[in-house]
Every structure is written in structure tokens, then in C-alpha cells.
PDB file of N, CA and C in Angstrom:
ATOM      1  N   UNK A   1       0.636   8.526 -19.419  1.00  0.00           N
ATOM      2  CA  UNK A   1       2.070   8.341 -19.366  1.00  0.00           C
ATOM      3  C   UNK A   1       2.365   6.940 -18.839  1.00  0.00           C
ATOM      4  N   UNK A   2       3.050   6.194 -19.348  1.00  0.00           N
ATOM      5  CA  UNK A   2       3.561   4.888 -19.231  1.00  0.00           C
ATOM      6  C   UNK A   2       4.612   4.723 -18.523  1.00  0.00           C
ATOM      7  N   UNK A   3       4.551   4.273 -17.189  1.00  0.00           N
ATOM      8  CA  UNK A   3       6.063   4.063 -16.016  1.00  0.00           C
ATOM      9  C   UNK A   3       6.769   2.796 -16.351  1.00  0.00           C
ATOM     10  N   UNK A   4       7.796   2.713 -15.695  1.00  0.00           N
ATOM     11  CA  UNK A   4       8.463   1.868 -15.932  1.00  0.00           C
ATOM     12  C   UNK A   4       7.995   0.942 -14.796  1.00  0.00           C
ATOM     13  N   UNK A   5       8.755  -0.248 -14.632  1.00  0.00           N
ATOM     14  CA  UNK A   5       7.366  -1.221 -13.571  1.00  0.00           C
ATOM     15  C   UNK A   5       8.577  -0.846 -12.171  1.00  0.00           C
ATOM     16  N   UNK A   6       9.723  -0.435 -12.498  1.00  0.00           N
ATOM     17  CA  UNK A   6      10.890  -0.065 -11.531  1.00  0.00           C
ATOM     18  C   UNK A   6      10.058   1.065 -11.147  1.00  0.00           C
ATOM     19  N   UNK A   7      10.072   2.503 -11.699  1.00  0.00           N
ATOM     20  CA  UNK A   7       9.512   3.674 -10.974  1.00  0.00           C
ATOM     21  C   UNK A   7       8.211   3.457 -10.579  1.00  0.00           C
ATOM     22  N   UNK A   8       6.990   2.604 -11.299  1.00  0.00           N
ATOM     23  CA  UNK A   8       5.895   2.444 -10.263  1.00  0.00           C
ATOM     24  C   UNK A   8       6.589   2.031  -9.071  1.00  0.00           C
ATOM     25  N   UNK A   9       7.345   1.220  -8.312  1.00  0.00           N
ATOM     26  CA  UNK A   9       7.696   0.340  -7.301  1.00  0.00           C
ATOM     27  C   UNK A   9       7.901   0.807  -6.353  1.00  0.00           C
ATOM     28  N   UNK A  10       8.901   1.819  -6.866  1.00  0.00           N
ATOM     29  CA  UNK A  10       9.492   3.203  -6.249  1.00  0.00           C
ATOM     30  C   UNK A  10       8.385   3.725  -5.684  1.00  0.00           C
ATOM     31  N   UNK A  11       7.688   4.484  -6.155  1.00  0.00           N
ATOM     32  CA  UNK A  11       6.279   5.316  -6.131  1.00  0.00           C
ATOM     33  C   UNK A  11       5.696   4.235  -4.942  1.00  0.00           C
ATOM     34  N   UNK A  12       5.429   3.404  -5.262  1.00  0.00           N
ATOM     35  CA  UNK A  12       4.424   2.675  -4.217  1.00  0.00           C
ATOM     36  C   UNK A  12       4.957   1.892  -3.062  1.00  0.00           C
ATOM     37  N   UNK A  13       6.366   1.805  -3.153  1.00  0.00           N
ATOM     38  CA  UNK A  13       7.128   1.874  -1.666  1.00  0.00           C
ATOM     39  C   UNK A  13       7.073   2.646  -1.073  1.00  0.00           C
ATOM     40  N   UNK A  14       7.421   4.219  -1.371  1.00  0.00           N
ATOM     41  CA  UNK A  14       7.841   5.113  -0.981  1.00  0.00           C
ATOM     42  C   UNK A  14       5.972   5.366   0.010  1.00  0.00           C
ATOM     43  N   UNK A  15       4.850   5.347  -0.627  1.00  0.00           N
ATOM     44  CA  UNK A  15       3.796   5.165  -0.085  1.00  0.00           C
ATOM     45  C   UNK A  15       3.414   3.917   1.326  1.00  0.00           C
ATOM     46  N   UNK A  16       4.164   3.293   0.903  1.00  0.00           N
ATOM     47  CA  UNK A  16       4.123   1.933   2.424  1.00  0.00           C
ATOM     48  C   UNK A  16       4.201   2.210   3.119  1.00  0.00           C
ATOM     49  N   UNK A  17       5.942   2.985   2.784  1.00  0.00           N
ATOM     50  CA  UNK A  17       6.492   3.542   4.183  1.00  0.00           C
ATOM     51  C   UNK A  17       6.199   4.462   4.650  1.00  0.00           C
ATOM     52  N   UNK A  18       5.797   5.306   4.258  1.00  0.00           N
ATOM     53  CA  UNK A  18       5.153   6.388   4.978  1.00  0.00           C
ATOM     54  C   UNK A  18       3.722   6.249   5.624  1.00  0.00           C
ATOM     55  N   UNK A  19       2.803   5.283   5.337  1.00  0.00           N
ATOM     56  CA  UNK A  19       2.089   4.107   6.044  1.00  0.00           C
ATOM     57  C   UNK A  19       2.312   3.633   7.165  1.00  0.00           C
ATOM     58  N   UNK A  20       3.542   3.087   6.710  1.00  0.00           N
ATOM     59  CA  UNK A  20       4.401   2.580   7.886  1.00  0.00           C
ATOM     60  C   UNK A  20       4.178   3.305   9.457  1.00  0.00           C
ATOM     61  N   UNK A  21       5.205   4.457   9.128  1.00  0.00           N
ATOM     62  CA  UNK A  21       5.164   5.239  10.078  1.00  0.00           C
ATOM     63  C   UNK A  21       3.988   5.948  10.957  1.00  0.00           C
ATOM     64  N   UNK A  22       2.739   6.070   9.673  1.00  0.00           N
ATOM     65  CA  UNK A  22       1.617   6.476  10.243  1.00  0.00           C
ATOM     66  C   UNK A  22       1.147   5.307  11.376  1.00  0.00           C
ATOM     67  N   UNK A  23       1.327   4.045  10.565  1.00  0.00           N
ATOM     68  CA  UNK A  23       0.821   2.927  11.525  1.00  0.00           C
ATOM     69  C   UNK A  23       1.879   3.447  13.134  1.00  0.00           C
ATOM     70  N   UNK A  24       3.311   3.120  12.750  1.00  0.00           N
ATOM     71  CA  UNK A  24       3.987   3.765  14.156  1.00  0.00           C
ATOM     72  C   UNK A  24       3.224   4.696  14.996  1.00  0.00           C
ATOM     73  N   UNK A  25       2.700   5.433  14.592  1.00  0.00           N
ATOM     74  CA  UNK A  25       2.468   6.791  15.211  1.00  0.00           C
ATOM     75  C   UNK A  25       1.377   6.385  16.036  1.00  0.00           C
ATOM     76  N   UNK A  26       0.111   5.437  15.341  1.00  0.00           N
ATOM     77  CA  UNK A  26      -0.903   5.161  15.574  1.00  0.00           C
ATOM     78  C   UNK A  26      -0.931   4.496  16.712  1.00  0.00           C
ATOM     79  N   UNK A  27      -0.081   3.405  16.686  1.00  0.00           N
ATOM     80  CA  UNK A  27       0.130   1.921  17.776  1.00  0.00           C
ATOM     81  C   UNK A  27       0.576   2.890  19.272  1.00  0.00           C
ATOM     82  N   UNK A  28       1.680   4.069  18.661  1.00  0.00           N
ATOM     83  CA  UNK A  28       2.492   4.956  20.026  1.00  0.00           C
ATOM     84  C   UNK A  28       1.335   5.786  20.685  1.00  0.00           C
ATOM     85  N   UNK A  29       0.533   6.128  20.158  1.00  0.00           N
ATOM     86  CA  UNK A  29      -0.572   6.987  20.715  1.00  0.00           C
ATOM     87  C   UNK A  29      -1.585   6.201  21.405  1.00  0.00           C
ATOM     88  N   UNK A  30      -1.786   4.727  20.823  1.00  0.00           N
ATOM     89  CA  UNK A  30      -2.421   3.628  21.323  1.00  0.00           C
ATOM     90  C   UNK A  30      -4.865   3.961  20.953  1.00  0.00           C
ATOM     91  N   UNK A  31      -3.984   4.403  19.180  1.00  0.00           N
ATOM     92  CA  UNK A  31      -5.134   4.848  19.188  1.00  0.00           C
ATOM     93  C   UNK A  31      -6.307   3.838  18.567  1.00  0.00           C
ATOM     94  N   UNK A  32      -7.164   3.088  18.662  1.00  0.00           N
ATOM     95  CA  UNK A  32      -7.763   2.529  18.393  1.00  0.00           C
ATOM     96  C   UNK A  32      -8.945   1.837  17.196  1.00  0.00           C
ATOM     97  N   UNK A  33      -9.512   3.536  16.570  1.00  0.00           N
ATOM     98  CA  UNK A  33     -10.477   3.929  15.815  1.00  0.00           C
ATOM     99  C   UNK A  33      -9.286   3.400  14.385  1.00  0.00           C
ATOM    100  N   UNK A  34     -10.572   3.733  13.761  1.00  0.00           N
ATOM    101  CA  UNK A  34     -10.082   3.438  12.187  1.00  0.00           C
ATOM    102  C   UNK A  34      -9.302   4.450  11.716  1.00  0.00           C
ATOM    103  N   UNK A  35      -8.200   4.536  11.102  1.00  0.00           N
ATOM    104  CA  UNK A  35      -7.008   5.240  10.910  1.00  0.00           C
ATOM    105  C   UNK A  35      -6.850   5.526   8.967  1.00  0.00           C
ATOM    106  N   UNK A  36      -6.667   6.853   8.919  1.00  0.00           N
ATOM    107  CA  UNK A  36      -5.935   7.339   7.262  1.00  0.00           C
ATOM    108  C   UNK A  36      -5.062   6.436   6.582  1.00  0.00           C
ATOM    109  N   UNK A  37      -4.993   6.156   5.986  1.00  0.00           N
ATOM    110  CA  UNK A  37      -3.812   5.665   5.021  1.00  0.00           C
ATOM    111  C   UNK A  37      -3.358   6.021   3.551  1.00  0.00           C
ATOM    112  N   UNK A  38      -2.423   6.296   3.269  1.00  0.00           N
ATOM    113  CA  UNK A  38      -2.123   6.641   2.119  1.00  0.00           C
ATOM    114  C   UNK A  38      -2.671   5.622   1.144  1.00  0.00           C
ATOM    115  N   UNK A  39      -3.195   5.886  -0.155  1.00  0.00           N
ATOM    116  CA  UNK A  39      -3.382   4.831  -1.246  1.00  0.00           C
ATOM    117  C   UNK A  39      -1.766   4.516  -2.091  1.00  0.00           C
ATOM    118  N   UNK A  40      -1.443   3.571  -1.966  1.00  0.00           N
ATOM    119  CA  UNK A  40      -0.230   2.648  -2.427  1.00  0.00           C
ATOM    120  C   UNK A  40      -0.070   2.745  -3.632  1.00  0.00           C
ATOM    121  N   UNK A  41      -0.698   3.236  -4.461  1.00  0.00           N
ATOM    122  CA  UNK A  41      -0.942   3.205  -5.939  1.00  0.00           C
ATOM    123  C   UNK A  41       0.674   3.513  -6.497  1.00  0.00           C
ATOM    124  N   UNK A  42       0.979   3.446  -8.106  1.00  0.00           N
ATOM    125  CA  UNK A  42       2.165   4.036  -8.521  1.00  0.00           C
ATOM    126  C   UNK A  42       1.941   5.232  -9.144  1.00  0.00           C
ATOM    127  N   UNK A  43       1.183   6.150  -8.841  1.00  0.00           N
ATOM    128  CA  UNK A  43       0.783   7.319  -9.312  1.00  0.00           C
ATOM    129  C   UNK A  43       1.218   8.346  -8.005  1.00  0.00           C
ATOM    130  N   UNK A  44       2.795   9.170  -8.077  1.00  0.00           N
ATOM    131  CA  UNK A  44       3.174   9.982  -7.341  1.00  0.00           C
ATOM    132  C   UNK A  44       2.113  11.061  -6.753  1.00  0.00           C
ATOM    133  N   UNK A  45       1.018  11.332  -7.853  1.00  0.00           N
ATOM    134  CA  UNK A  45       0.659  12.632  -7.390  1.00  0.00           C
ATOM    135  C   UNK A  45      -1.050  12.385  -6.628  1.00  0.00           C
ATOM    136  N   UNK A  46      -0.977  10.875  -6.414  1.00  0.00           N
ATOM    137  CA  UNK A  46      -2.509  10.403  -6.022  1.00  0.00           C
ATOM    138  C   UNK A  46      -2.464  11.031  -4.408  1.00  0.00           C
ATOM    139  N   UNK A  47      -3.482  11.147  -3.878  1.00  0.00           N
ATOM    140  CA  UNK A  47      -3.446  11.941  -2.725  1.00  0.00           C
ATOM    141  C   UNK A  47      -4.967  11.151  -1.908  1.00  0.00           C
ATOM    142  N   UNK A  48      -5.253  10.460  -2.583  1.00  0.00           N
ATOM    143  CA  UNK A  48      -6.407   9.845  -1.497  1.00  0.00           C
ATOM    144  C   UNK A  48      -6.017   9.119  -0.213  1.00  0.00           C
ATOM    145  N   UNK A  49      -7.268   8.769   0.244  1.00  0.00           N
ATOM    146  CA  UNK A  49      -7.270   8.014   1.667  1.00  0.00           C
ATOM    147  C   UNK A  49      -7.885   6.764   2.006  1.00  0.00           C
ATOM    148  N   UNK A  50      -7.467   6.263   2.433  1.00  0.00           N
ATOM    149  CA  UNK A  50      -8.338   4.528   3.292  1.00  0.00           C
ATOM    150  C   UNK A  50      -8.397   4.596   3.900  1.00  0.00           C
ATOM    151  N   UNK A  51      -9.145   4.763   4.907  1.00  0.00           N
ATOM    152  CA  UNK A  51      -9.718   4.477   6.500  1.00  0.00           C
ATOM    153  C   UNK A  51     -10.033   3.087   6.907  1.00  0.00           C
ATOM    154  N   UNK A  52      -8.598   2.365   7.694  1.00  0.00           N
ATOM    155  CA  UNK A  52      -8.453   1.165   7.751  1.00  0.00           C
ATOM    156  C   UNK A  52      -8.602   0.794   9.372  1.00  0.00           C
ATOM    157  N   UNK A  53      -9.211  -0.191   9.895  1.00  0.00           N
ATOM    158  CA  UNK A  53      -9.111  -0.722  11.279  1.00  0.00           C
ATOM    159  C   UNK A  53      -7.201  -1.487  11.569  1.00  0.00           C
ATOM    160  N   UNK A  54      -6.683  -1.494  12.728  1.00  0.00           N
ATOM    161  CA  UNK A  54      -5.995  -2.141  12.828  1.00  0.00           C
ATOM    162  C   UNK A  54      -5.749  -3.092  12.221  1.00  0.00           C
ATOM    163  N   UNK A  55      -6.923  -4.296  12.340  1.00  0.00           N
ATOM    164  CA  UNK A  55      -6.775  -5.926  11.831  1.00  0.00           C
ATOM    165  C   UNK A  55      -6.951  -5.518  10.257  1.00  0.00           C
ATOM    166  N   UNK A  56      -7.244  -5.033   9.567  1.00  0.00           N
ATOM    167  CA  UNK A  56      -7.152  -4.320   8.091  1.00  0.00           C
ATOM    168  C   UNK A  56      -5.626  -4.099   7.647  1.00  0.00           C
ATOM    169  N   UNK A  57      -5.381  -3.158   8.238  1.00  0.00           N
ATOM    170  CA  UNK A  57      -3.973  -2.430   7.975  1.00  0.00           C
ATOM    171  C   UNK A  57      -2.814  -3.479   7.879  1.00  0.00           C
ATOM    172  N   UNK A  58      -3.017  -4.819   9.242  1.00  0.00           N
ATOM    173  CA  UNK A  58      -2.208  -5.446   9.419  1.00  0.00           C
ATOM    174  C   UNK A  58      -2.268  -6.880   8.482  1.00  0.00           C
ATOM    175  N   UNK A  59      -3.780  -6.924   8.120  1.00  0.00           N
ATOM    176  CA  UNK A  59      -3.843  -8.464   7.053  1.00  0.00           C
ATOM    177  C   UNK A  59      -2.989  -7.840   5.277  1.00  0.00           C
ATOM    178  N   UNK A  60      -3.299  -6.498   5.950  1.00  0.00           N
ATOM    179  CA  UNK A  60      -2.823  -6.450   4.212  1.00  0.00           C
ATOM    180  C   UNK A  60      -1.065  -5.934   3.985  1.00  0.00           C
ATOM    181  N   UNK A  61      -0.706  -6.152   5.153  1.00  0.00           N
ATOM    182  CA  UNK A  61       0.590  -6.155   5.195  1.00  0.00           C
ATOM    183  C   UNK A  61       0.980  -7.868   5.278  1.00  0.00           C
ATOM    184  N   UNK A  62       0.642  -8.970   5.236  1.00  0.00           N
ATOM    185  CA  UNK A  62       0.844 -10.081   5.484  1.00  0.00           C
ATOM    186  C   UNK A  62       2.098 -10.679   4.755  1.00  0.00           C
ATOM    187  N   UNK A  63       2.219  -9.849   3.430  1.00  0.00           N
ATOM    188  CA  UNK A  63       3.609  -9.994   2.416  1.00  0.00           C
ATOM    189  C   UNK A  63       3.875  -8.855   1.581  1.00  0.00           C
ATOM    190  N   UNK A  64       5.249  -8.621   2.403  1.00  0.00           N
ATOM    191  CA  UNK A  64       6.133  -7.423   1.409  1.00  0.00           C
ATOM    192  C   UNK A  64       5.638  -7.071  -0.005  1.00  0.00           C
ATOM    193  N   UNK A  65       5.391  -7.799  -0.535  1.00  0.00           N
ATOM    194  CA  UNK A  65       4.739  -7.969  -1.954  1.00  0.00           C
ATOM    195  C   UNK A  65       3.004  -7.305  -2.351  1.00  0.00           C
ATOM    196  N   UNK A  66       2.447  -6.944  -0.734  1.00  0.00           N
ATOM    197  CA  UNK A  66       1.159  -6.482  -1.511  1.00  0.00           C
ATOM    198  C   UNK A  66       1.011  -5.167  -0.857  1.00  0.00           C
ATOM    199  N   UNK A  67       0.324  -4.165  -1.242  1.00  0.00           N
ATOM    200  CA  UNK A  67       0.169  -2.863  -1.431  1.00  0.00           C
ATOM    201  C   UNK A  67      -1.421  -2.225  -1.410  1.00  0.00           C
ATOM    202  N   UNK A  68      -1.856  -1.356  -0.652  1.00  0.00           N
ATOM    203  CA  UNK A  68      -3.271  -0.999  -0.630  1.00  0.00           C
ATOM    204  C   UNK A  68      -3.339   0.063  -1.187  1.00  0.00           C
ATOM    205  N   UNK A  69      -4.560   0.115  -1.747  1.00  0.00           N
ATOM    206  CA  UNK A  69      -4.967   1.011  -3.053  1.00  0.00           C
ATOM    207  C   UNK A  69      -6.492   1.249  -3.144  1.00  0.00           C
ATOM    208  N   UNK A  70      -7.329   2.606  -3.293  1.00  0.00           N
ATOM    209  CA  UNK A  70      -8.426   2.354  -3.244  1.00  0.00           C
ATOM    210  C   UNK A  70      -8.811   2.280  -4.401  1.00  0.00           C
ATOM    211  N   UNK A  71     -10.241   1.763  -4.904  1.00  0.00           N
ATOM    212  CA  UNK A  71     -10.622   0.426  -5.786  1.00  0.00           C
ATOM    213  C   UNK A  71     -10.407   1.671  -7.243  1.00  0.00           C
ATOM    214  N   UNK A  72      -9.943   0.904  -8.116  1.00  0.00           N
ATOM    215  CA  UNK A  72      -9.841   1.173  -9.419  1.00  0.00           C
ATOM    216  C   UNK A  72      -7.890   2.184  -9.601  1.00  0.00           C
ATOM    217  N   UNK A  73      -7.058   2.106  -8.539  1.00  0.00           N
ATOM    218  CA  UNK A  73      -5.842   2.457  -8.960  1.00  0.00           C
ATOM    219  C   UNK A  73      -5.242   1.091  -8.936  1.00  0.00           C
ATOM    220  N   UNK A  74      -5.368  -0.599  -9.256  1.00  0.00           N
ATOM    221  CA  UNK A  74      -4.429  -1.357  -8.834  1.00  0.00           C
ATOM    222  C   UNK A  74      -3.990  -1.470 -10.133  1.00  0.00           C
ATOM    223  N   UNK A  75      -3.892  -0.668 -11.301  1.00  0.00           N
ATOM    224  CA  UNK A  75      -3.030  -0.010 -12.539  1.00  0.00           C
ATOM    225  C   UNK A  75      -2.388  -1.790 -13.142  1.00  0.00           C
ATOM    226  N   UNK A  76      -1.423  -2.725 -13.006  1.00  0.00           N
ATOM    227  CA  UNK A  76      -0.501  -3.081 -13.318  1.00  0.00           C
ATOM    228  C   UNK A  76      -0.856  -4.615 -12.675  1.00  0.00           C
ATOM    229  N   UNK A  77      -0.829  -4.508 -10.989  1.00  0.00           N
ATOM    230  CA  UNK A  77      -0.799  -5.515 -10.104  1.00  0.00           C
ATOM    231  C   UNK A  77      -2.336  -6.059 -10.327  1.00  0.00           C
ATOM    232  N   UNK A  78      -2.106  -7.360  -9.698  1.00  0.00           N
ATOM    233  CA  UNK A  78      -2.629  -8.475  -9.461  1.00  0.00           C
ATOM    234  C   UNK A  78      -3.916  -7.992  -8.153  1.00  0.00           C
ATOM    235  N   UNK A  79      -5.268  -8.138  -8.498  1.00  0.00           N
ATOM    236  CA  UNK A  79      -5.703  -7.953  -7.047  1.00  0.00           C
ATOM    237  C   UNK A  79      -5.806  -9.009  -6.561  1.00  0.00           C
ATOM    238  N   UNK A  80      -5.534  -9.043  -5.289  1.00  0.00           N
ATOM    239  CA  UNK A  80      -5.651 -10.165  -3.935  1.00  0.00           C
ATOM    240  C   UNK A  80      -6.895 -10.091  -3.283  1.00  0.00           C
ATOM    241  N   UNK A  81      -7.086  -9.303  -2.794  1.00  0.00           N
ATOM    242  CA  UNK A  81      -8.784  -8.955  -1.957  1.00  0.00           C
ATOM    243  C   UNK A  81      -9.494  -7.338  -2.566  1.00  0.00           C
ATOM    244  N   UNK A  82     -10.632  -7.699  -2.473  1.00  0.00           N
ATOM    245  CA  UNK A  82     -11.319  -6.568  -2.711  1.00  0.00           C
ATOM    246  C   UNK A  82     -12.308  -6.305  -2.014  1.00  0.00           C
ATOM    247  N   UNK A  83     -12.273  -4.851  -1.257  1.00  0.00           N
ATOM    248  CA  UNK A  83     -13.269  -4.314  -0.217  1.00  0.00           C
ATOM    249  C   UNK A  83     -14.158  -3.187  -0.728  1.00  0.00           C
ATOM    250  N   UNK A  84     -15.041  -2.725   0.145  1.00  0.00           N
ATOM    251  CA  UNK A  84     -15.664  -1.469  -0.527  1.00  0.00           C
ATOM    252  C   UNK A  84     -15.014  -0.206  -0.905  1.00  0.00           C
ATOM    253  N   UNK A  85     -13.931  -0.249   0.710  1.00  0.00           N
ATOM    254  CA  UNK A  85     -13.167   0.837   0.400  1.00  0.00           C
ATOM    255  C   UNK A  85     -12.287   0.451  -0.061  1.00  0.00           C
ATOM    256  N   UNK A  86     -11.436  -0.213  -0.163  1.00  0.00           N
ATOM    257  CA  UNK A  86      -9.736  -0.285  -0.934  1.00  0.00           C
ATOM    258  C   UNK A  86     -10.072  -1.907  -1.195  1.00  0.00           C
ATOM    259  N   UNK A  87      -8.760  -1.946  -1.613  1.00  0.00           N
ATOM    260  CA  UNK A  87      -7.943  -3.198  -2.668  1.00  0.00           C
ATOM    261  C   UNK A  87      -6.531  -3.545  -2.324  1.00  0.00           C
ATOM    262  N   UNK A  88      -6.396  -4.761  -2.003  1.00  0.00           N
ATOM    263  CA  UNK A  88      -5.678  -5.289  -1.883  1.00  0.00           C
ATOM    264  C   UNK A  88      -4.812  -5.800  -3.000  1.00  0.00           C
ATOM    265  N   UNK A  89      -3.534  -5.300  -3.704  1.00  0.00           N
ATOM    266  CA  UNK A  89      -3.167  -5.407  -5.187  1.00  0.00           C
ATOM    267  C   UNK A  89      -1.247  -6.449  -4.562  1.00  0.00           C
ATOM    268  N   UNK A  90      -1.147  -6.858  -5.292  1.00  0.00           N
ATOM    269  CA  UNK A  90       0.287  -7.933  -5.430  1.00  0.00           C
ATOM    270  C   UNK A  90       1.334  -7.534  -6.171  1.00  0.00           C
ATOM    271  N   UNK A  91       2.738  -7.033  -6.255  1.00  0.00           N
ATOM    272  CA  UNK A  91       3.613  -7.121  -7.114  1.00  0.00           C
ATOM    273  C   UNK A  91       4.140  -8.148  -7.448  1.00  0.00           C
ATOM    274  N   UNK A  92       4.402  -8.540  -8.842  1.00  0.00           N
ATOM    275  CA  UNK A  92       5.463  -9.045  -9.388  1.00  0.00           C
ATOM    276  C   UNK A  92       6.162  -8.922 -10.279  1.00  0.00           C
ATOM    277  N   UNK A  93       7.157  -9.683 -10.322  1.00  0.00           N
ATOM    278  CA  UNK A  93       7.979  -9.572 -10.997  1.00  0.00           C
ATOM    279  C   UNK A  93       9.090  -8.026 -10.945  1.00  0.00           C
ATOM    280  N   UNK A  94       9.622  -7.637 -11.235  1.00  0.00           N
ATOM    281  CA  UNK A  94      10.754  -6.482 -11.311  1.00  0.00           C
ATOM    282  C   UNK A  94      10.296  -5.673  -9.974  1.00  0.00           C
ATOM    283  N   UNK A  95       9.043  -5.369  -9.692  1.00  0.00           N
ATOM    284  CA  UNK A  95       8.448  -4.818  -8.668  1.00  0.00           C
ATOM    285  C   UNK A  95       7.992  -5.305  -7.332  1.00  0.00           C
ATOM    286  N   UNK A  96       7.763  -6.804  -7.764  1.00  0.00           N
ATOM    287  CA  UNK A  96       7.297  -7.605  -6.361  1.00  0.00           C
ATOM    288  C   UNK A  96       9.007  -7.636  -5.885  1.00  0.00           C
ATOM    289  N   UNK A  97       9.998  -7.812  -6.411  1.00  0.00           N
ATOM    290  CA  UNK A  97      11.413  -8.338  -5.800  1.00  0.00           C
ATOM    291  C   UNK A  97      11.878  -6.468  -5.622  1.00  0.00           C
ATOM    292  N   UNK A  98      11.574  -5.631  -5.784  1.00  0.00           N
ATOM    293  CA  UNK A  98      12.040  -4.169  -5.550  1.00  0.00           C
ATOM    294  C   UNK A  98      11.063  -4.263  -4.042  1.00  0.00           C
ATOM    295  N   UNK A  99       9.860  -4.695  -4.036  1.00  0.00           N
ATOM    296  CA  UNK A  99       9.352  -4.421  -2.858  1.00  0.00           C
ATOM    297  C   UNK A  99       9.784  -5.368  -1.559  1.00  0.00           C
ATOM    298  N   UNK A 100      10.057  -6.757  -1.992  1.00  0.00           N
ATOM    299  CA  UNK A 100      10.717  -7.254  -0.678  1.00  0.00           C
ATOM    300  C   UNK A 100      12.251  -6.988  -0.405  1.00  0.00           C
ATOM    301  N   UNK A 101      12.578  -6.383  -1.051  1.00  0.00           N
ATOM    302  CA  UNK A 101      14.267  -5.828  -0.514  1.00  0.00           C
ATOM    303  C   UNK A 101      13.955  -4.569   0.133  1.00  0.00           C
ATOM    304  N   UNK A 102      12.977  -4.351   0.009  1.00  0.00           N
ATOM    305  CA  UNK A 102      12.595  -3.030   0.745  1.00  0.00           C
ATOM    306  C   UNK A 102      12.220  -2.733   2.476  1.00  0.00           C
ATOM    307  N   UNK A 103      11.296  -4.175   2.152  1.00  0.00           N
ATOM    308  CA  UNK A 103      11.519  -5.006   3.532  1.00  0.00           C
ATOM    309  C   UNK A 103      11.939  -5.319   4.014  1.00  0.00           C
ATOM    310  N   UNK A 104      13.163  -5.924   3.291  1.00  0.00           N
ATOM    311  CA  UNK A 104      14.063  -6.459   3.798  1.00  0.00           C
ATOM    312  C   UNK A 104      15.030  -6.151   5.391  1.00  0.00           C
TER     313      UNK A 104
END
């Protein structure tokens, strides 16, 4: 099935942020170890995990614009870095500007 590059965006915001919050949760508990993360992908029904260190979690947040994904969902986007476990993938265009207003 073929998304639109708007509803991937959707899909893989909606994954950040809930990232997001995990990171919140993480920093409030002051927990240290390597931490879950949702995979960023634009596939609603993906359900995997990244087990990211702090300094991980936080380089790949460096711009609104990039999104973590483990290796072989970066579907559309641009990869930026590539690790054993995940991928570092880039929006643009219709999707990179849906993701920094998101940030905004």
C-alpha cells in the first residue's frame, strides 16, 4: 500500500512523540541503562524496538527533521547514520517541513 508522504509524517511524528515522552519518563526516573524506543518508521502498525543509550537517543534528535528506525524500515527518507541496531533516516520535503512544525 502506497502512503501519501503527508500520512507517512503523521505516522512517524506521532512515533517521536511518544519517544519523546518515554525519553521524559526516563531522564524523571534518572535512569541510566540503555532504554526502548519506538521505531519511527511510517508504518502505523510496526511495533519494534531500539535499545538506545542516552548520548544515542539525543544525537539522533539533533534536527526535527530526522527520525529513528531499525535498519531496513527507512521506506522513503534519506539515511543519515547507520548502526547495527537502528538508522538514522531524514525527512524532506512535504514531510521534513510537517516534522519541524511539529517541533515547533
Amino acid at each position: 500500500m502506497d502512503r501519501s508522504e503527508e500520512r507517512a509524517a503523521r505516522n512517524e511524528i506521532t512515533f517521536r512523540d511518544a519517544n519523546s515522552k518515554i525519553d521524559e519518563k526516563r531522564r524523571e526516573l534518572g535512569i541510566e541503562d540503555r532504554t526502548p524506543y519506538i521505531c519511527e518508521c511510517e508504518d502505523e502498525t510496526c511495533t519494534r524496538l531500539i535499545s538506545l543509550t542516552f548520548d544515542e537517543y539525543r544525537n539522533a534528535r539533533a534536527t526535527p527533521r530526522r527520525f529513528l528506525v531499525v535498519p531496513g524500515h527507512q521506506h522513503r527518507d534519506t539515511v543519515v547514520a547507520e548502526h547495527e541496531k537502528y538508522a538514522i533516516v531524514e525527512k524532506s520535503g512535504v514531510g521534513g517541513r510537517m516534522a519541524e512544525e511539529a517541533e515547533g
